[in-house]
Structures are given as C-alpha cells and as structure tokens.
Protein backbone atom coordinates (compact mmCIF):
# COMPACT_ATOMS: atom_id res chain seq x y z
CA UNK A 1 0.00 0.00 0.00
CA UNK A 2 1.13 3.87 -0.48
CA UNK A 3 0.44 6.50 1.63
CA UNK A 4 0.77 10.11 0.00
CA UNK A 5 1.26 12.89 2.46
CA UNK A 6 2.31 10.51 4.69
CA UNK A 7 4.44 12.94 6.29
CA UNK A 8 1.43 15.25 7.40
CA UNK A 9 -0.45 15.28 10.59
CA UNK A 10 -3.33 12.45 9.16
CA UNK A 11 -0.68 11.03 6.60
CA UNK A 12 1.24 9.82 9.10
CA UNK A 13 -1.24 8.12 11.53
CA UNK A 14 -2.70 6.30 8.32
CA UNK A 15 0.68 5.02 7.30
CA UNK A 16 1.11 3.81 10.96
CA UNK A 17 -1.71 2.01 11.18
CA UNK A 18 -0.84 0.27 8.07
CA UNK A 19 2.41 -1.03 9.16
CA UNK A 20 0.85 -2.10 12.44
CA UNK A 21 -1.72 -4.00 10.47
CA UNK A 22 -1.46 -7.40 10.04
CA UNK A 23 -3.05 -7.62 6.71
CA UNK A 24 -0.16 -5.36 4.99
CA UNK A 25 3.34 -6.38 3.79
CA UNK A 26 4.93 -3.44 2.94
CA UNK A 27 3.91 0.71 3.21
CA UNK A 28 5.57 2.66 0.81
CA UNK A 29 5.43 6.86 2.06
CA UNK A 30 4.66 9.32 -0.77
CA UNK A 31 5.70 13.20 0.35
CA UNK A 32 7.84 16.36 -0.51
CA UNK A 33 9.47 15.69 2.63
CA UNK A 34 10.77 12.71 4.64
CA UNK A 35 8.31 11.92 8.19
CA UNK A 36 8.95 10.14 11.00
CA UNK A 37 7.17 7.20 10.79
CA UNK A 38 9.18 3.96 11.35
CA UNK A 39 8.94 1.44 9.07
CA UNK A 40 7.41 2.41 6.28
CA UNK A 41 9.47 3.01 2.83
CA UNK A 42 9.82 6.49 1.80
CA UNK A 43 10.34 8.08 -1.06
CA UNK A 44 10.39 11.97 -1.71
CA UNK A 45 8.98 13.70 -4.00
CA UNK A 46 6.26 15.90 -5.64
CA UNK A 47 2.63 14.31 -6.01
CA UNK A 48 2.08 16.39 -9.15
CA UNK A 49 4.96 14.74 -10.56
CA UNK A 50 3.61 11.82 -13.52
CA UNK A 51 7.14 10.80 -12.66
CA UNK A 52 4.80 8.94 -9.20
CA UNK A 53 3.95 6.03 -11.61
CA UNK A 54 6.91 4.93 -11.79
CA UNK A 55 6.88 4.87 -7.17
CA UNK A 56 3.71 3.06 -7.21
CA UNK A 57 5.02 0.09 -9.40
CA UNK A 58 3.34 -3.38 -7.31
CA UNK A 59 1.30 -1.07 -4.94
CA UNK A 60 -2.57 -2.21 -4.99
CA UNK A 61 -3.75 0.83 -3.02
CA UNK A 62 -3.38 4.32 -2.63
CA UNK A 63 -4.43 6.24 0.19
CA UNK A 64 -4.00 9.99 -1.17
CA UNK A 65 -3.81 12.78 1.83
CA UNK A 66 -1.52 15.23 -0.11
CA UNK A 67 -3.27 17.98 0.49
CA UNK A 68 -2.16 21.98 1.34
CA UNK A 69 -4.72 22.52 3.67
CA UNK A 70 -3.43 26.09 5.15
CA UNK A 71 -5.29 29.06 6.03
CA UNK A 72 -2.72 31.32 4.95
CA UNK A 73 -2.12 29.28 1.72
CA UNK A 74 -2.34 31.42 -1.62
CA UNK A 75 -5.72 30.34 -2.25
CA UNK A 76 -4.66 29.93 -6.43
CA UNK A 77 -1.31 28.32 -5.53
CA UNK A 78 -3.51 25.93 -3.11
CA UNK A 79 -6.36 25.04 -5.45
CA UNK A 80 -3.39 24.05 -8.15
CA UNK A 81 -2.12 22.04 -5.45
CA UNK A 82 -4.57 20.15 -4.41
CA UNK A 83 -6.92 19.28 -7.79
CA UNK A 84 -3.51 18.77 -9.42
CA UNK A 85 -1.95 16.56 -7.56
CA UNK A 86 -5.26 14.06 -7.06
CA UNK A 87 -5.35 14.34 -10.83
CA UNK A 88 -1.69 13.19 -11.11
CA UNK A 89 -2.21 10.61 -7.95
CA UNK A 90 -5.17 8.92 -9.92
CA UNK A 91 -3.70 8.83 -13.12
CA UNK A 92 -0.43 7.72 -11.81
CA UNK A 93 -2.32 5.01 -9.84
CA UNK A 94 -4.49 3.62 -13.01
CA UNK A 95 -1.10 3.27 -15.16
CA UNK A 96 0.61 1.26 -12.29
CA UNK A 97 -1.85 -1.23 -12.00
CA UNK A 98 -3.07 0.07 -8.88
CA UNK A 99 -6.64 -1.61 -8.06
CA UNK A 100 -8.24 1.25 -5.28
CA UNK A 101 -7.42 5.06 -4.50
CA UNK A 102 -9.11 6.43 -1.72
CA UNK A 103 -9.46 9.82 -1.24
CA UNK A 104 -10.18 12.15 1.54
CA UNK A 105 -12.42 15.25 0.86
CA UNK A 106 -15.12 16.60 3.49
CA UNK A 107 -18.61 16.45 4.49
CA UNK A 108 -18.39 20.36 3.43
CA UNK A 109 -18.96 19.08 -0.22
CA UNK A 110 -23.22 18.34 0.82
CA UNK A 111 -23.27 22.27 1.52
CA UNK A 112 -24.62 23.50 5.11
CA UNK A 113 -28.36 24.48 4.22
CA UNK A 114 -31.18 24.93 6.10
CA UNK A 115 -33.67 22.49 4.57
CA UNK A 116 -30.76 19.36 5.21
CA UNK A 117 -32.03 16.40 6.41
CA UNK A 118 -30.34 15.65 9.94
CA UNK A 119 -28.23 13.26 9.27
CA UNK A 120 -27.41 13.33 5.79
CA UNK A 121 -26.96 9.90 4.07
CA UNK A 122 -24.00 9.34 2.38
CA UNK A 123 -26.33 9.40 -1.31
CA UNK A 124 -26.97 13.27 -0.78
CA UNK A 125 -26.65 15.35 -3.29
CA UNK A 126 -23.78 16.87 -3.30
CA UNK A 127 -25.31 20.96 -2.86
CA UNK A 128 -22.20 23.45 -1.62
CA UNK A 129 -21.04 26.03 -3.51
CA UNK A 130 -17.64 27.55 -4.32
CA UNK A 131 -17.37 30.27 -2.91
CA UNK A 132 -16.49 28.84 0.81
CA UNK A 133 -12.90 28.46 1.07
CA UNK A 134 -11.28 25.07 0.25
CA UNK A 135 -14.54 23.57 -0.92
CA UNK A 136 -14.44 24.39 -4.44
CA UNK A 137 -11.11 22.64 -4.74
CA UNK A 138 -12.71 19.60 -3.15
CA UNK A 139 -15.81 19.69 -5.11
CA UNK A 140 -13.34 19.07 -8.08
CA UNK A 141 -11.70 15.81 -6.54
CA UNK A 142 -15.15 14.63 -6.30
CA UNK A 143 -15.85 15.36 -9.76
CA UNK A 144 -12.54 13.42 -10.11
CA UNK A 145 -13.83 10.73 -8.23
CA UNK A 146 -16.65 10.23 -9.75
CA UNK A 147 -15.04 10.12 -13.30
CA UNK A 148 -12.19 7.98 -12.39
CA UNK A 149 -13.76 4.12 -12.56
CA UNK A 150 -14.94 5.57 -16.45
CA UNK A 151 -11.56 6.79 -17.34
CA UNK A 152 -9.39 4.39 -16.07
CA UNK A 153 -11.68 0.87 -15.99
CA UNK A 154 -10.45 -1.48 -13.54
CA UNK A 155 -9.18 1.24 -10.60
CA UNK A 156 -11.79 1.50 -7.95
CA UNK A 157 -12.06 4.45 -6.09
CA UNK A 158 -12.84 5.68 -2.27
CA UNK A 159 -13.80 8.63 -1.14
CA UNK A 160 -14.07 9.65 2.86
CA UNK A 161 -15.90 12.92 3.99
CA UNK A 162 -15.39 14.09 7.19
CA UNK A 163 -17.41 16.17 9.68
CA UNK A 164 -15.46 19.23 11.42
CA UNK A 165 -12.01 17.20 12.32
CA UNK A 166 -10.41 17.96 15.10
CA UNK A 167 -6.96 17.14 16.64
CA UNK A 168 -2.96 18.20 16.84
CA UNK A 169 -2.50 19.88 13.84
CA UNK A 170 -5.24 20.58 12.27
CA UNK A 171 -6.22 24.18 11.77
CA UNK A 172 -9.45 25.43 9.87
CA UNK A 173 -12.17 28.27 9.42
CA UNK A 174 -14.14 25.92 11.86
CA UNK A 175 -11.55 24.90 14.60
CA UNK A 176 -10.99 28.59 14.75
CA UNK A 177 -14.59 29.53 15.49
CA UNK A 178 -13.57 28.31 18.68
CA UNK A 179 -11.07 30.60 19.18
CA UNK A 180 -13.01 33.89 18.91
CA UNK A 181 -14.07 35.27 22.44
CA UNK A 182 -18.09 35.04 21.38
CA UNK A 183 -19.85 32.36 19.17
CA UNK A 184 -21.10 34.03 16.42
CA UNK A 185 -25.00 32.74 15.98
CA UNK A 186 -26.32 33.94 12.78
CA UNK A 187 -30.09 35.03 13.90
CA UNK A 188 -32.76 32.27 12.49
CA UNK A 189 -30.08 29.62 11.84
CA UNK A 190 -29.86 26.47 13.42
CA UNK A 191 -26.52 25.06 13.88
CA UNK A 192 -25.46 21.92 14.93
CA UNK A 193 -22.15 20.63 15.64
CA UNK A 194 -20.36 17.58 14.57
CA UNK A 195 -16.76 16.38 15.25
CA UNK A 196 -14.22 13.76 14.11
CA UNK A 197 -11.13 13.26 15.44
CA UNK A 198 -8.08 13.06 13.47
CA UNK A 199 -7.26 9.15 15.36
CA UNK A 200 -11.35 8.05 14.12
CA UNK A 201 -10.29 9.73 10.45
CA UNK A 202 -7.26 7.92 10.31
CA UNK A 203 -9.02 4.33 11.16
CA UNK A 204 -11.83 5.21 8.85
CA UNK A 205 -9.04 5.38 6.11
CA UNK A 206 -7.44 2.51 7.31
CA UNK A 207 -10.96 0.83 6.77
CA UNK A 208 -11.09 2.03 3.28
CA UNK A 209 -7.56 0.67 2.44
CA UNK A 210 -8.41 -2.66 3.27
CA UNK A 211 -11.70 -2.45 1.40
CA UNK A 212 -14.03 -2.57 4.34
CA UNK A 213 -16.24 0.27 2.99
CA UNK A 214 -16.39 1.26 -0.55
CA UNK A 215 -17.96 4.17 -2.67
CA UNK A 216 -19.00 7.36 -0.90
CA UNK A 217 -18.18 7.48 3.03
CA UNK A 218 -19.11 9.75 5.95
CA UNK A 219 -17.65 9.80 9.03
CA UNK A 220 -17.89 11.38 12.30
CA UNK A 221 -18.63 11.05 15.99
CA UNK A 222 -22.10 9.67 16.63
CA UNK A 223 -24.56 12.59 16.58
CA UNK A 224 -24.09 15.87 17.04
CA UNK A 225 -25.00 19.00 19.49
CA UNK A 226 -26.81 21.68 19.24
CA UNK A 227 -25.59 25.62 19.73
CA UNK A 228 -26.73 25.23 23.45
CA UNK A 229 -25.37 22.30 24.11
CA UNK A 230 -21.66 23.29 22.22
CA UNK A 231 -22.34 26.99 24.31
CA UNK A 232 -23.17 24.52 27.77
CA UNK A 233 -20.06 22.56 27.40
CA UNK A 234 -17.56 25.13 26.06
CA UNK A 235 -18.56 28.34 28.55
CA UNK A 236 -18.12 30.72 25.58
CA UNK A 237 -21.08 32.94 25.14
CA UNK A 238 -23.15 33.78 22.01
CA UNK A 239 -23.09 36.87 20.43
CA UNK A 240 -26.74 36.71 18.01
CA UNK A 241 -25.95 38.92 14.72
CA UNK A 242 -28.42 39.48 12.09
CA UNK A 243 -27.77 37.41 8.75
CA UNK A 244 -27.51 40.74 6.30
CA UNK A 245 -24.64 42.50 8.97
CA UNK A 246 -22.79 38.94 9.36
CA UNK A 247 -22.85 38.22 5.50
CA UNK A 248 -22.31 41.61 4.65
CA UNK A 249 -19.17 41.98 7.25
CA UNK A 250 -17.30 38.46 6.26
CA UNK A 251 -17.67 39.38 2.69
CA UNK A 252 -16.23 43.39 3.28
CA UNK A 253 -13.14 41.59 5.52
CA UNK A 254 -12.15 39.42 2.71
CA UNK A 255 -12.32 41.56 0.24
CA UNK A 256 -10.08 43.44 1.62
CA UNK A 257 -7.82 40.38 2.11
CA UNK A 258 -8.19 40.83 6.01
CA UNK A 259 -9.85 37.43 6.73
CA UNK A 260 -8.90 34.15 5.26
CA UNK A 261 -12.46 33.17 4.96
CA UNK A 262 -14.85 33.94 2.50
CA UNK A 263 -18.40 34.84 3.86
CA UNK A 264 -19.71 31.68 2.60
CA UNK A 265 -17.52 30.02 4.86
CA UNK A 266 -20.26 31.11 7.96
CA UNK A 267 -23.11 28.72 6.43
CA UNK A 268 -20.99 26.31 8.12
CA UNK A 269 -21.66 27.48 11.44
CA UNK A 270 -25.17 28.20 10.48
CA UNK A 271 -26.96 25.42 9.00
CA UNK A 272 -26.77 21.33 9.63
CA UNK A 273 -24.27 19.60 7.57
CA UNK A 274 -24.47 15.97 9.86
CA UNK A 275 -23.40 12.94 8.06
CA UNK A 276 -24.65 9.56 9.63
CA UNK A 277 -22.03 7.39 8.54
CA UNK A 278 -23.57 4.85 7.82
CA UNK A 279 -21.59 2.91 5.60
CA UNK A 280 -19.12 2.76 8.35
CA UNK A 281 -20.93 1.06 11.05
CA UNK A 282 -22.35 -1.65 8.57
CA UNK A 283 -18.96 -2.76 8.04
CA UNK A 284 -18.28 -2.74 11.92
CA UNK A 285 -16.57 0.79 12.39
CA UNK A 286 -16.85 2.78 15.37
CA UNK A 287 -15.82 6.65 16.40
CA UNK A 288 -13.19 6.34 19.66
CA UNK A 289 -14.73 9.71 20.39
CA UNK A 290 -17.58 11.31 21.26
CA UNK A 291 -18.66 15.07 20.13
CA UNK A 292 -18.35 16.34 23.56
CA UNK A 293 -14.77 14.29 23.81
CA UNK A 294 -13.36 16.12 20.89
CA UNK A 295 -14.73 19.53 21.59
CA UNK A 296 -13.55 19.45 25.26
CA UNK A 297 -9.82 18.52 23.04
CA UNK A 298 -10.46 21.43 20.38
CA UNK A 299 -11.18 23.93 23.49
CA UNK A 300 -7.87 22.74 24.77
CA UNK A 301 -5.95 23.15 21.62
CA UNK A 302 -7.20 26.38 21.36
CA UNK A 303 -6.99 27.98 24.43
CA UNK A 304 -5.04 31.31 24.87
CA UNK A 305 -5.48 32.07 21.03
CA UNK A 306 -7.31 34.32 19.37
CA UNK A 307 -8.87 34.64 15.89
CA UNK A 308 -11.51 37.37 14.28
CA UNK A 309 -13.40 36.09 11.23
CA UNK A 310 -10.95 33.56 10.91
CA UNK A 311 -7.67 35.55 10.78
CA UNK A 312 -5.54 34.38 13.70
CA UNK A 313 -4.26 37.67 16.01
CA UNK A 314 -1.56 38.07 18.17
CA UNK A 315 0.27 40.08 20.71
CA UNK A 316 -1.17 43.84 20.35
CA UNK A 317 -3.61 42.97 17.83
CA UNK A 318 -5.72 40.69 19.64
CA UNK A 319 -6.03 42.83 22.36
CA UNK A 320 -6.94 45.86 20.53
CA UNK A 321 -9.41 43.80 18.17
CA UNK A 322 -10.70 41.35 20.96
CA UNK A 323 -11.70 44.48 22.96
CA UNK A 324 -14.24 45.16 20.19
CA UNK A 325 -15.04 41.85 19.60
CA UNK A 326 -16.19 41.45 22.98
CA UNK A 327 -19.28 43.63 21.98
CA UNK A 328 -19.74 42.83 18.41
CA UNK A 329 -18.35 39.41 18.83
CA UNK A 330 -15.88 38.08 15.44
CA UNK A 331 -16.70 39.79 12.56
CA UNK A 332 -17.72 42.89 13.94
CA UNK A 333 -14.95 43.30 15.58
CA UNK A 334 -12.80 43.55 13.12
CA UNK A 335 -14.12 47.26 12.40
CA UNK A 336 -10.69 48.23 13.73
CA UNK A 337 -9.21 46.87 10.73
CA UNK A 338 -11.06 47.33 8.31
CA UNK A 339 -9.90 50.92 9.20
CA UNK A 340 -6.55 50.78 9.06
CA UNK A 341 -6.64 48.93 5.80
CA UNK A 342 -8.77 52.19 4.59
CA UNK A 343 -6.29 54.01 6.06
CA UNK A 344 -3.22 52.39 4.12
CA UNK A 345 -5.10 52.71 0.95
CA UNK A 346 -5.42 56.30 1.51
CA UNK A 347 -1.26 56.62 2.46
C-alpha cells in the first residue's frame, strides 16, 4: 500500500496504522518531505509529478492525503495544489496497475443548508457552492472521483468525507470559530455541531484501504449538538448577529484580504451539515470519540489564542481587536481593521 502525504499530521497516523496491520506487507510513504514514521518506505517527492507512476510500481492501493490545507495558503497556488496533484495521484495510480485510490475530501462538499435532512446519508446530493474556502477545490476531486472508474476501468475508487475534524494539527475556518471570544450565531439559523477526530479519520481510512467500505463514506462522531449544548459545554457565550450585517461583514473583511475566509464560509456554522455514517458502522466501524470528547480537546488546543473572522491575532492585535469583539463578537470586531486597511489605501 502507499500512503501520499504521509508525512502530514493524518498522513502519518494512516501510514502507521498500516504497518501495524497485520493484513499489509509493505507501506511505501509518498511526500515532498521525509516523516517520521518507522517502518514504512519512503520516497520523496512531488505528487504532481507523472514521474509517481513509476513509485507506485506493485502497490494495490493508494491512500491519497496530499493535500495543502493552510489558512494562509495562496488560495490559487492551493487550489493548483490540491486538484492537481489528485489528478496526477489517480492517473499515476491507473497506469501502475493500482486496483483502489481512496481519497479524503469533506462532508463540506453536501453544503450547510437549512432544509438538510439531519443526518445526511452518504447518497446526498452533493449541494455546496464555491465560494467557501477550500470547498471548491474539493468539489473538483469529487468530480474526479466520480469520473475515475470511467476513465481508467479497472481502478476503484474511495472517497471519505469528514465532519469538522479535530486534533494536533489541524487548523481550519471551523476549529478557529472556537477561538473567537463570542460564538457568532447567525439570527434564524440552526446550527449543529459535529466532530471527528483526526485518530477516528485515520481508522476510517485505514478501513477504506483494506476495502471494508467502498464508494462514498461519511464519518464522524455519533450525533451531534446543538448551539446550546456546544455553548453549555464550552462556557463561551453567544453573540446573536443578524444574517444581512454577518454576510455583509465576512464578505467586506475578505475583500479586503483581512480574513482568510470567505463569507460563505459562515453557512458552516449556520446550518446542519451531519453525516450519519452509515456505511461505516455496517462494516463494523466505530468513532473512539464522542462530540463532547473532541470539543472538550479542540477547546484545549485552542486555548489562549485568538482569531476574528478567521484571521488568527496576536500580541497587540488581539487585544486591541478582541476588545471590540467582545461587543460585536468576530466579525464585527474587526471594524478596527477594516480601518486601518482604509487608512493604508489612503497613504
């Protein structure tokens, strides 16, 4: 089996659980750098590069998680990245003789909308759009996905979507949320929260490897919480905002390249996106984690910092923005710099 980005945070908890299974021989590790995960084979280089054929040569799966991920990634230089490099993975893959790619996206790709049916089956349409960040780029390696078994006959492929994943490492629009000093509630949404840790992800792949689930997957922790309940157990207030002055602020703060996160990033945090996972516990799987587990683990990994809309603040910044914040919670609060961007525009 090959593991691409086996040297990232997920990459390399997949590739250890493959060693440590007993129904692999041999893990070969696929990534632009060289990890630490002991014995595996490794072999560095560029996903992108068709020159990966030739590295998969007697592999019969690949488990792609080469992925740029970042918040502060150039969002072209990230999209090229990622749709790229699954291209060149499955590609690669079909001319080796390789019989299953599986492929992680994200629950994100069923859109967060308030007529969803809670949970969503794993056979919902897919309905998010492209303007939220990172989705549009995974909306393509679905399309991908879905094209593959017709292009390349014979190579079966896998494809994992994850609720809101949580653990060391990982760093989103969503695990931020957290670290704001208010929850921003959207007035007439109805959120609802749903985890998965980044140990359940990485035995849901391993599952998928060894062909245990097939097709379309969803995983997560076993149902989900509501705003009160997420508000109970975290002890961070909500700060209730009308949808037009929300909407309206995120998309102001990003156009003026002051928040990572496009405003259609906050129907995340607004409407249900809750997968069941069916699929998954038919063929025996079970979360380690609950929701409450894995938020009580996100509140730790976040504590003492401090993001507005997404853009992580430090030092004198926070405290100058958080002040505000703490009336006009996140977005809002970033009023201070949306001035001094007007301000530099002016100089």
């Amino acid at each position: 089996m090959a593991v691409t980005g086996a040297a990232g945070v997920l990459g390399e908890r997949v590739a250890a659980r493959l060693v440590a299974s007993p129904h692999v021989r041999r893990v070969l590790a696929l990534d632009d750098r060289r990890g630490e995960v002991p014995g595996v084979h490794w072999r560095v280089l560029d996903v992108r590069d068709p020159a990966v054929a030739e590295r998969l040569a007697g592999v019969d799966v690949v488990v792609h998680l080469a992925m740029d991920l970042g918040m502060e990634s150039d969002p072209r230089a990230r999209s090229a990245y990622n749709v790229r490099g699954a291209q060149t993975v499955v590609t690669a893959a079909a001319a080796a003789g390789v019989g299953r790619v599986v492929l992680c996206t994200s629950a994100m790709v069923y859109g967060a909308l308030p007529d969803n049916e809670v949970p969503l089956a794993e056979d919902s349409e897919l309905r998010a759009t492209e303007e939220a960040s990172l989705v549009g780029d995974l909306l393509e390696i679905e399309r991908l996905a879905r094209r593959a078994p017709r292009a390349h006959p014979g190579l079966q492929v896998t494809v994992l979507r994850p609720a809101v994943v949580v653990g060391p490492g990982v760093d989103t629009v969503l695990t931020r949320h957290f670290e704001a000093p208010r929850l921003l509630v959207v007035a007439g949404s109805r959120p609802c929260w749903q985890f998965c840790h980044l140990d359940d992800l990485a035995s849901a792949l391993e599952y998928a490897a060894l062909g245990l689930v097939e097709g379309e997957v969803t995983v997560g922790c076993d149902g989900w919480l509501e705003q009160e309940d997420v508000e109970e157990l975290s002890g961070i207030r909500r700060m209730e905002l009308p949808a037009s002055l929300a909407l309206g602020t995120a998309a102001r703060l990003h156009r003026l390249g002051l928040t990572p996160a496009p405003a259609g990033d906050l129907a995340y945090t607004m409407y249900p996106w809750v997968v069941s996972g069916s699929r998954l516990h038919e063929a025996g799987w079970r979360p380690a984690f609950s929701n409450e587990q894995v938020l009580a683990e996100l509140l730790e990994q976040v504590s003492g910092k401090h993001a507005v809309a997404g853009r992580r603040l430090g030092g004198k910044e926070a405290a100058t923005s958080l002040g505000a914040a703490g009336a006009t919670v996140a977005l809002v609060g970033t009023a201070a710099l949306v001035r001094r961007a007007r301000k530099r525009r002016r100089i």
